[in-house]
PDB file of N, CA and C in Angstrom:
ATOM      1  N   UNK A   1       8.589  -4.429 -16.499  1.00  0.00           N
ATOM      2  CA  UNK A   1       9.407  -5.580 -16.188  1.00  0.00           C
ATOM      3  C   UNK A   1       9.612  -5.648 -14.674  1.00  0.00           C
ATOM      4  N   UNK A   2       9.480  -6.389 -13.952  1.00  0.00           N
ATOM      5  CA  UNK A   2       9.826  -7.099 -12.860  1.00  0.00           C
ATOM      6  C   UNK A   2      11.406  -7.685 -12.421  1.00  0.00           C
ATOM      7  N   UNK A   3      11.663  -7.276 -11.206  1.00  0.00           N
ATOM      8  CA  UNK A   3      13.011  -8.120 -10.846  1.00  0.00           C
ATOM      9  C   UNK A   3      12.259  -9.263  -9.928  1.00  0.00           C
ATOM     10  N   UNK A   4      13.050 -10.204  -9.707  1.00  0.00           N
ATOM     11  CA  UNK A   4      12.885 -11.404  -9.138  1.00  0.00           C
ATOM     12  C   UNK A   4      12.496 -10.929  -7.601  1.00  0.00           C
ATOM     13  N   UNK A   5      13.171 -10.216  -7.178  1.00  0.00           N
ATOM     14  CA  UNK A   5      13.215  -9.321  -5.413  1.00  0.00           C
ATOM     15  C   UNK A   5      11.754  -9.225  -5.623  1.00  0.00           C
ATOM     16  N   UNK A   6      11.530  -8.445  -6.611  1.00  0.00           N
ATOM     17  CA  UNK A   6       9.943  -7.664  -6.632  1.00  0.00           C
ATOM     18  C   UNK A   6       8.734  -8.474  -6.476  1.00  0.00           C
ATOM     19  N   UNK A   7       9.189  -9.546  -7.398  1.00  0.00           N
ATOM     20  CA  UNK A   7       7.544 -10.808  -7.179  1.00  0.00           C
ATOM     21  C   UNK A   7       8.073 -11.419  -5.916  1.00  0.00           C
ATOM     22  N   UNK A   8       8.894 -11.767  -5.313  1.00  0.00           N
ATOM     23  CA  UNK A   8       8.811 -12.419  -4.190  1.00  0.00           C
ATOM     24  C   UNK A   8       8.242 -11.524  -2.712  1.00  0.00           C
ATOM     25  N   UNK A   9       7.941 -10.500  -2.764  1.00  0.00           N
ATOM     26  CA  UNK A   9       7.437 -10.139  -2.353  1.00  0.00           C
ATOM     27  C   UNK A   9       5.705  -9.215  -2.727  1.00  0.00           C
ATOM     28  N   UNK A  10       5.122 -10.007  -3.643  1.00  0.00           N
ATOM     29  CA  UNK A  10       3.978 -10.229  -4.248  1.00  0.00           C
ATOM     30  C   UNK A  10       2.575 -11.341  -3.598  1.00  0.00           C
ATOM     31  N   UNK A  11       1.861 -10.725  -3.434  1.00  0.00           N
ATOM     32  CA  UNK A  11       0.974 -12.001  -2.535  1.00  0.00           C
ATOM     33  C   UNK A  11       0.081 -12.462  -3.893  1.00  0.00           C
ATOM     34  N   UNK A  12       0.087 -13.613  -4.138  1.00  0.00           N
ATOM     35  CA  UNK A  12      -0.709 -14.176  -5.044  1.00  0.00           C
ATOM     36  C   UNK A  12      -1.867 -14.994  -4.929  1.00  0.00           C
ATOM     37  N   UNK A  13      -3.279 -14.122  -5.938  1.00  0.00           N
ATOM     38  CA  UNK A  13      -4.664 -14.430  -5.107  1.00  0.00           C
ATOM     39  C   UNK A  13      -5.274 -14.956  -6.946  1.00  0.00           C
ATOM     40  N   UNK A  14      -6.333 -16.019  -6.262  1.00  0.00           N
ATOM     41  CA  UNK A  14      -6.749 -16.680  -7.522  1.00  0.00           C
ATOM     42  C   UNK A  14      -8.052 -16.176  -8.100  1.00  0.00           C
ATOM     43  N   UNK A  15      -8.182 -15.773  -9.536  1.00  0.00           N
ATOM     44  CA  UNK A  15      -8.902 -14.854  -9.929  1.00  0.00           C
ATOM     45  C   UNK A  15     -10.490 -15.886 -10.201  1.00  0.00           C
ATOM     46  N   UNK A  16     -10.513 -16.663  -9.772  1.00  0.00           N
ATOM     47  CA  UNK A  16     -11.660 -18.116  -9.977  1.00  0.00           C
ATOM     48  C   UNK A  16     -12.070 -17.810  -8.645  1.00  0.00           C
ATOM     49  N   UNK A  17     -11.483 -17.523  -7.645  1.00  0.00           N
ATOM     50  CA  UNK A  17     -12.582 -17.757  -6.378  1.00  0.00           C
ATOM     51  C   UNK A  17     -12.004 -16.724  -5.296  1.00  0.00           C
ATOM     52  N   UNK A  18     -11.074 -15.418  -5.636  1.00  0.00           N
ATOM     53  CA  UNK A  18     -10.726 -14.672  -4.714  1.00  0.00           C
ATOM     54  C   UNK A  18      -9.738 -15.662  -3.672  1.00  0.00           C
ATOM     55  N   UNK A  19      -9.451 -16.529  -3.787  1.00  0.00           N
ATOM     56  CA  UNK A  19      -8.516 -16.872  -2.509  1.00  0.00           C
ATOM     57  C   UNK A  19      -6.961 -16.785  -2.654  1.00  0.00           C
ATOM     58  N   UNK A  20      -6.615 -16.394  -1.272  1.00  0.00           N
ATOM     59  CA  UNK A  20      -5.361 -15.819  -1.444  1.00  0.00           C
ATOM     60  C   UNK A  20      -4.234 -17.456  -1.111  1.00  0.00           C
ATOM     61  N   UNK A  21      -3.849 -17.142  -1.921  1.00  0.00           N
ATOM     62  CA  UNK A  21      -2.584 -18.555  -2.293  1.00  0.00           C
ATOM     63  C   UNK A  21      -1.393 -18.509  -1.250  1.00  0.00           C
ATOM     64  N   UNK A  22      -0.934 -17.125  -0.582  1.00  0.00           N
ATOM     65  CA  UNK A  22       0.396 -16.643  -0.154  1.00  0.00           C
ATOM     66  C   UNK A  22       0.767 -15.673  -1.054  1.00  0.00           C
ATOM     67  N   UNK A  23       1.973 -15.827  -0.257  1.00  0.00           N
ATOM     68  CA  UNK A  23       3.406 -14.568  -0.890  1.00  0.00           C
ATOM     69  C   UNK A  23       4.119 -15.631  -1.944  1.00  0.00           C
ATOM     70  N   UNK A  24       4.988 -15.092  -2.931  1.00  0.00           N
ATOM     71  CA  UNK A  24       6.099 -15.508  -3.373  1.00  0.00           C
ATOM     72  C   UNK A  24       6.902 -15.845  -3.079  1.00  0.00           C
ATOM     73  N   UNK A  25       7.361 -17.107  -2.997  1.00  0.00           N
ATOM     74  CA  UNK A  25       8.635 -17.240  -2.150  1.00  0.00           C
ATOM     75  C   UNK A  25       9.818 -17.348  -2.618  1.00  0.00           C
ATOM     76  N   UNK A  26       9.691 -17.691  -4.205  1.00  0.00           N
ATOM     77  CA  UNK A  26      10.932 -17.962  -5.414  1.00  0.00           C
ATOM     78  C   UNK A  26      10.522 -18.458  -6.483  1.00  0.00           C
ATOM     79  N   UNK A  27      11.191 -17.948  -7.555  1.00  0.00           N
ATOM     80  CA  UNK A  27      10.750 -18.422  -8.647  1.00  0.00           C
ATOM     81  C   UNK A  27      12.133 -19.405  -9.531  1.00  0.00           C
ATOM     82  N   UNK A  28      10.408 -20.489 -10.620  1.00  0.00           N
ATOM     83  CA  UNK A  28      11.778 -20.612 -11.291  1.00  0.00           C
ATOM     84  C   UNK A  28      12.047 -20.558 -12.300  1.00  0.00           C
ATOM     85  N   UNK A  29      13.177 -21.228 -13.248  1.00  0.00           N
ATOM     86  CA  UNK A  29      14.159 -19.732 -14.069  1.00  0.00           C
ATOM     87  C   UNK A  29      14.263 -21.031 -15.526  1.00  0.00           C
ATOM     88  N   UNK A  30      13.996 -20.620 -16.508  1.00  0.00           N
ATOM     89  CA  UNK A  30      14.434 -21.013 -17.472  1.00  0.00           C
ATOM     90  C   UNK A  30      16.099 -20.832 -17.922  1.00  0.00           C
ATOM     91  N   UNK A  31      16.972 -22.120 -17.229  1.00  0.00           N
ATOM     92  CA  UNK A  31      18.468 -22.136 -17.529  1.00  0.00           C
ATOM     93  C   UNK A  31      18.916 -21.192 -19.167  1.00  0.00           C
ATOM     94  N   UNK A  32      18.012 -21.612 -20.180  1.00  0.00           N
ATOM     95  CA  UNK A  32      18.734 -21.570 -21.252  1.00  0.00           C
ATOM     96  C   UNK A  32      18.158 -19.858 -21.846  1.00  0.00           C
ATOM     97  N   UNK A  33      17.128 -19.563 -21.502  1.00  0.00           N
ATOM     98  CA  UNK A  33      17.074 -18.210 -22.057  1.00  0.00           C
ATOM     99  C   UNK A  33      16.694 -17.177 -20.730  1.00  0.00           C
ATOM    100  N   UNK A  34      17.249 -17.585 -19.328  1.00  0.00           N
ATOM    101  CA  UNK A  34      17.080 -16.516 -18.756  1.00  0.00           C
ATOM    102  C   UNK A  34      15.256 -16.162 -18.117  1.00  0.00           C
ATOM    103  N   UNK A  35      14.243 -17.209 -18.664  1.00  0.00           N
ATOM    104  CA  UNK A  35      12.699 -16.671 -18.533  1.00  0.00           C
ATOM    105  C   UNK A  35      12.250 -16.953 -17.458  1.00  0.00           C
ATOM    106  N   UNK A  36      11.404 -16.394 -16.764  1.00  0.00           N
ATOM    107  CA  UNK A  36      10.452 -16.876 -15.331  1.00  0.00           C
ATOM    108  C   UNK A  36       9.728 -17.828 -15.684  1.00  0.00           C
ATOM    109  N   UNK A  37       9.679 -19.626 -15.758  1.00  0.00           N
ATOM    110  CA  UNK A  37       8.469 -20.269 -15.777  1.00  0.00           C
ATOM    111  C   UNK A  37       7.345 -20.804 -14.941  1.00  0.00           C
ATOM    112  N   UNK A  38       7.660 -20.395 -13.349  1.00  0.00           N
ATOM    113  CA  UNK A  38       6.933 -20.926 -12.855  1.00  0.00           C
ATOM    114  C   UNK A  38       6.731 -19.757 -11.371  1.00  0.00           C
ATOM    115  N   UNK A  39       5.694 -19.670 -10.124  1.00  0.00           N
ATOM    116  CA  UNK A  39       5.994 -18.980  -9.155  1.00  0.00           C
ATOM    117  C   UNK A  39       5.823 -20.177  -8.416  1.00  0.00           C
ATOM    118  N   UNK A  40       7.000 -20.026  -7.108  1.00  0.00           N
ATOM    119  CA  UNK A  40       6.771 -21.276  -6.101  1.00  0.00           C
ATOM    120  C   UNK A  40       6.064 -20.033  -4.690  1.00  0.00           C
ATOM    121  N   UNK A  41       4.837 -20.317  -4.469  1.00  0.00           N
ATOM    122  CA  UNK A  41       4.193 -20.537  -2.750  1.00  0.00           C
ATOM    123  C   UNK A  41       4.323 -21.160  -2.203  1.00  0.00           C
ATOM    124  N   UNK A  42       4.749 -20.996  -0.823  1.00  0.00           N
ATOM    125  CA  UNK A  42       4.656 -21.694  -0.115  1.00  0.00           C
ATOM    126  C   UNK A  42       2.891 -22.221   0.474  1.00  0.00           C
ATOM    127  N   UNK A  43       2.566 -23.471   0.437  1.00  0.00           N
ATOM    128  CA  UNK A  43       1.375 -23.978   1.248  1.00  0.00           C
ATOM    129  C   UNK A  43       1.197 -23.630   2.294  1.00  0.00           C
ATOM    130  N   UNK A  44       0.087 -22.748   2.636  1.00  0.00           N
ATOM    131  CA  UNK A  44      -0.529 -22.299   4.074  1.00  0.00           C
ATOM    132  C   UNK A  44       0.618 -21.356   4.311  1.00  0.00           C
ATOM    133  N   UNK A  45      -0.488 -20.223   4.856  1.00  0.00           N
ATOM    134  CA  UNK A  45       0.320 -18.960   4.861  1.00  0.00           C
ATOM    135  C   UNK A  45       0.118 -18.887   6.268  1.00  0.00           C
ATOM    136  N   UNK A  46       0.727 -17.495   7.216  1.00  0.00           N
ATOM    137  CA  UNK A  46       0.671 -17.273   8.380  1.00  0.00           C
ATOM    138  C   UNK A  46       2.066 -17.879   9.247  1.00  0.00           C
ATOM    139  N   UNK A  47       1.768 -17.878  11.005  1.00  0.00           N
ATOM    140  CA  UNK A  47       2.848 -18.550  10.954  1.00  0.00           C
ATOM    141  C   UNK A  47       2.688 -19.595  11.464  1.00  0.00           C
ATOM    142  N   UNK A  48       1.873 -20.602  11.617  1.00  0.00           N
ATOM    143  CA  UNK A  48       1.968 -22.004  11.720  1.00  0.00           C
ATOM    144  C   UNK A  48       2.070 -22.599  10.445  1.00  0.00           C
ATOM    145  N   UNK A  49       1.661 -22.012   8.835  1.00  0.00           N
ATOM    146  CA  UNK A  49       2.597 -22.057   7.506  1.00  0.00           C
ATOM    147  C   UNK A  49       4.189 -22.670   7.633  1.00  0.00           C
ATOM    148  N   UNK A  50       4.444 -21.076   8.217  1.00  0.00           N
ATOM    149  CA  UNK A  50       6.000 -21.050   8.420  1.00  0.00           C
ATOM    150  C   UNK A  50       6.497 -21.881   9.064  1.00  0.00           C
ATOM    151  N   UNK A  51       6.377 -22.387  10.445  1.00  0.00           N
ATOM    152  CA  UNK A  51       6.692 -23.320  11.208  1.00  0.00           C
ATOM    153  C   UNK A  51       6.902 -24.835  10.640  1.00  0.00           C
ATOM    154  N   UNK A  52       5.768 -25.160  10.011  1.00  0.00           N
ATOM    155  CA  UNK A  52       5.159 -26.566   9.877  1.00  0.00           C
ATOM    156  C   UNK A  52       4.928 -26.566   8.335  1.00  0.00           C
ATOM    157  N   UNK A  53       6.167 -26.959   7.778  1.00  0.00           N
ATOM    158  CA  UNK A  53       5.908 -26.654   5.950  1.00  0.00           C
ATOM    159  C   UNK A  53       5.519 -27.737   5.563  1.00  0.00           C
ATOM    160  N   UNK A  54       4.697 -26.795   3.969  1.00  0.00           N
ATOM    161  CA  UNK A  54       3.222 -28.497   4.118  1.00  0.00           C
ATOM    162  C   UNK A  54       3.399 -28.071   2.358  1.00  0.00           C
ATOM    163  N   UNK A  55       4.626 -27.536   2.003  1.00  0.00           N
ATOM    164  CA  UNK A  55       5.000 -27.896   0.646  1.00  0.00           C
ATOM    165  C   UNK A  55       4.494 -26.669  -0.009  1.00  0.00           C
ATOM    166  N   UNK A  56       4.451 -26.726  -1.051  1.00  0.00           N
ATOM    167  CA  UNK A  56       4.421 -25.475  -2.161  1.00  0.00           C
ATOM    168  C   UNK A  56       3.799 -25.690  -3.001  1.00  0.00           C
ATOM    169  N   UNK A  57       3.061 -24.389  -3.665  1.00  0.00           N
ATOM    170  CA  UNK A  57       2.616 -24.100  -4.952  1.00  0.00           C
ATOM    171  C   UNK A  57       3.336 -23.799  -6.331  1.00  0.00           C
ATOM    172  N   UNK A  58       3.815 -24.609  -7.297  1.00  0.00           N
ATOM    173  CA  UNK A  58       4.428 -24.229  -8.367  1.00  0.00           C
ATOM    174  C   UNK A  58       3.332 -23.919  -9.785  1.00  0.00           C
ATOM    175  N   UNK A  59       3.103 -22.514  -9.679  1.00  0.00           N
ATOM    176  CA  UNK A  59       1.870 -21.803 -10.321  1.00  0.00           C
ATOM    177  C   UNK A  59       2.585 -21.659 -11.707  1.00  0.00           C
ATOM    178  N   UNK A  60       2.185 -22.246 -12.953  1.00  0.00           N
ATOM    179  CA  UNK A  60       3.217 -21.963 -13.990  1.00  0.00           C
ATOM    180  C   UNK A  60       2.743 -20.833 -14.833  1.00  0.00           C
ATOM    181  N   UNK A  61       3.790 -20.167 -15.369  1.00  0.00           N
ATOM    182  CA  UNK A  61       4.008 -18.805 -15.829  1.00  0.00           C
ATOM    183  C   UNK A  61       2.597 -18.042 -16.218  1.00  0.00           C
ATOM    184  N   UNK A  62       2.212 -19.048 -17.270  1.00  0.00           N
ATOM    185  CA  UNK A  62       1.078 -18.860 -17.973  1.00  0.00           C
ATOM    186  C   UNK A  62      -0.201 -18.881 -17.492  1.00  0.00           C
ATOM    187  N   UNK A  63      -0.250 -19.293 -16.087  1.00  0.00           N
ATOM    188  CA  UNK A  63      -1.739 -19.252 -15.302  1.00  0.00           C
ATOM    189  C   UNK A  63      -1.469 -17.840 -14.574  1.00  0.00           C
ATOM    190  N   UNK A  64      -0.614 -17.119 -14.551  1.00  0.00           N
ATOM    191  CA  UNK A  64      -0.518 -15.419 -14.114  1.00  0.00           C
ATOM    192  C   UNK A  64      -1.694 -14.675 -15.464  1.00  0.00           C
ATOM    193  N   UNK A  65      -2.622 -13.788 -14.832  1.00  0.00           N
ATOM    194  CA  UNK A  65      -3.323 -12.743 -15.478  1.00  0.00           C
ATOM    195  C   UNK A  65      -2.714 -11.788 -15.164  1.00  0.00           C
ATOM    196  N   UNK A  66      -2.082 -10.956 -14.306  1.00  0.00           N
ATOM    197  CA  UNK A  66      -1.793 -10.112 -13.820  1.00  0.00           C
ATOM    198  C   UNK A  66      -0.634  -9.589 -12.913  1.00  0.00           C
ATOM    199  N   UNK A  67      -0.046  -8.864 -13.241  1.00  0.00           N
ATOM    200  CA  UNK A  67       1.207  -8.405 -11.570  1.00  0.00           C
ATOM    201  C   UNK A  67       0.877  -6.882 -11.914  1.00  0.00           C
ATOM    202  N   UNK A  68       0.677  -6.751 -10.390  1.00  0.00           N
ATOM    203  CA  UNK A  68       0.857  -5.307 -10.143  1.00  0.00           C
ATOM    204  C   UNK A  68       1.825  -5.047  -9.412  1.00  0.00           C
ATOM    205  N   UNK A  69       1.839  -3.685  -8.162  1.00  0.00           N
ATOM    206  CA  UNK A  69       3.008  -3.491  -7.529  1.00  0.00           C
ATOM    207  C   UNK A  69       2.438  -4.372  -6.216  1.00  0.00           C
ATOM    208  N   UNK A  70       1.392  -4.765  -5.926  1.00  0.00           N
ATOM    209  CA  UNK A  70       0.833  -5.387  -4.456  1.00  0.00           C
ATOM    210  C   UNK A  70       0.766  -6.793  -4.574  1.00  0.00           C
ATOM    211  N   UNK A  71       0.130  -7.327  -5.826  1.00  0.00           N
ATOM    212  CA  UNK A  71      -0.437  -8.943  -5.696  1.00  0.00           C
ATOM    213  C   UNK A  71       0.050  -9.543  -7.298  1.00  0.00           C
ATOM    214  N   UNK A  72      -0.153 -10.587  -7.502  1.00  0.00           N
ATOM    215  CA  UNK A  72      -0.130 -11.299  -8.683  1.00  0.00           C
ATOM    216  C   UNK A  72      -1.735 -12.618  -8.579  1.00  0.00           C
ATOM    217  N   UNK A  73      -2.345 -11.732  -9.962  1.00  0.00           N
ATOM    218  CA  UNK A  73      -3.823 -12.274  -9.779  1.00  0.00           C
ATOM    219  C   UNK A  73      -3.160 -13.536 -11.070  1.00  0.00           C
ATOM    220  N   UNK A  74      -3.921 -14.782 -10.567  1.00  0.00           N
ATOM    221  CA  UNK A  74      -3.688 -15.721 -11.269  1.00  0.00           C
ATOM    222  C   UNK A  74      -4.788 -16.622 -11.604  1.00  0.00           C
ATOM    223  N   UNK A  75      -5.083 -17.286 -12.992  1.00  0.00           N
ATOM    224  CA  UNK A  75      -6.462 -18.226 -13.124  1.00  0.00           C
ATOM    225  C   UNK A  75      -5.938 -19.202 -13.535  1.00  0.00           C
ATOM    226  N   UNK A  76      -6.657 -20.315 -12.786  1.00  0.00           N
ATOM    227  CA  UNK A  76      -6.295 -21.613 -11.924  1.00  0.00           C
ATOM    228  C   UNK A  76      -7.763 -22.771 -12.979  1.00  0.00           C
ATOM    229  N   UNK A  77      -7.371 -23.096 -14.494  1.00  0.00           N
ATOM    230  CA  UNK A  77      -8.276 -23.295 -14.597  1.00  0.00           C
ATOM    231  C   UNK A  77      -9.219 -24.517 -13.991  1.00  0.00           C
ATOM    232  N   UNK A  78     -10.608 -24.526 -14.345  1.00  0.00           N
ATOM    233  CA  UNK A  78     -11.408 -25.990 -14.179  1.00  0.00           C
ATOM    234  C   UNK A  78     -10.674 -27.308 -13.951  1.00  0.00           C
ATOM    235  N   UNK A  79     -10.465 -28.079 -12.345  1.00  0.00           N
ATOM    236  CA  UNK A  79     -10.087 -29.362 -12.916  1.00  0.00           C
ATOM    237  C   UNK A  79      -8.215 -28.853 -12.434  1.00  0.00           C
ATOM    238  N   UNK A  80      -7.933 -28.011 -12.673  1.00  0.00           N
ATOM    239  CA  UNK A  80      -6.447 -27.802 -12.417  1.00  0.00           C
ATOM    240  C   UNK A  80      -6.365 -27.717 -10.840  1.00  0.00           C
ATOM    241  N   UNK A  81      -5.003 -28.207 -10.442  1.00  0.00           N
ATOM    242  CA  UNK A  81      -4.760 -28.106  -9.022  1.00  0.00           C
ATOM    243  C   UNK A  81      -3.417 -27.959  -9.489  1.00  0.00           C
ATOM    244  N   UNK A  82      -2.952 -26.780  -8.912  1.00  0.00           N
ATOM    245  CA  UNK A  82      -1.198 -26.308  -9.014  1.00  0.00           C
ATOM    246  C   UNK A  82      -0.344 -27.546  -8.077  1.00  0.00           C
ATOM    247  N   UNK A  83       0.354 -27.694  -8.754  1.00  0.00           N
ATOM    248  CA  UNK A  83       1.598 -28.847  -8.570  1.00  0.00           C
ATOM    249  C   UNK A  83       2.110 -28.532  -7.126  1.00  0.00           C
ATOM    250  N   UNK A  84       1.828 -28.887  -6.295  1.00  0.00           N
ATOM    251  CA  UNK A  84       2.384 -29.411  -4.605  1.00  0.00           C
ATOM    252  C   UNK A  84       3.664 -30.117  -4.783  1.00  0.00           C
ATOM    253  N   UNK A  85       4.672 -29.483  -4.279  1.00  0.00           N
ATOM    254  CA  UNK A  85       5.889 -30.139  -4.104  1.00  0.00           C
ATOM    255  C   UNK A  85       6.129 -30.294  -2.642  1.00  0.00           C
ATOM    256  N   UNK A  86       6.315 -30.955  -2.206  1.00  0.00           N
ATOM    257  CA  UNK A  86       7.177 -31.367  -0.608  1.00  0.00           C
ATOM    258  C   UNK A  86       8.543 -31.267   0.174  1.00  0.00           C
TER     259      UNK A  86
END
């Protein structure tokens, strides 16, 4: 099991083409039973990322394959583009 602290500091890389998505920046939370449904990235990593925010990745629960203690490997299927928020 995972605490929330723990994936946000998780870099999440896509298991379809090796590319790295970012870090975790927050997740979000199913009000009524407490569950993780989604991871939010931030768009463009580094620090002109940071500077100049160009919106987020909301990766939902179920496209995670994997968390370890370093990364969270995720598959992004055919045709899918993770939800960009602004």
């Amino acid at each position: 099991m995972f605490r929330a602290m723990k994936l946000r500091q998780l870099e999440v890389i896509s298991v379809n083409d090796a590319r790295r998505l970012g870090f975790v920046r927050d997740v979000d939370i199913n009000e009524s039973d407490g569950s993780v449904t989604a991871l939010i990235v931030p768009k463009g990593t580094g620090l002109l990322g940071r500077l100049f925010h160009r919106g987020e990745y909301v990766i939902p629960w179920d496209c995670i394959v994997a968390a370890g203690r370093d990364l969270v490997l995720v598959r992004i299927e055919d045709g899918f583009t993770p939800k960009i928020s602004v």
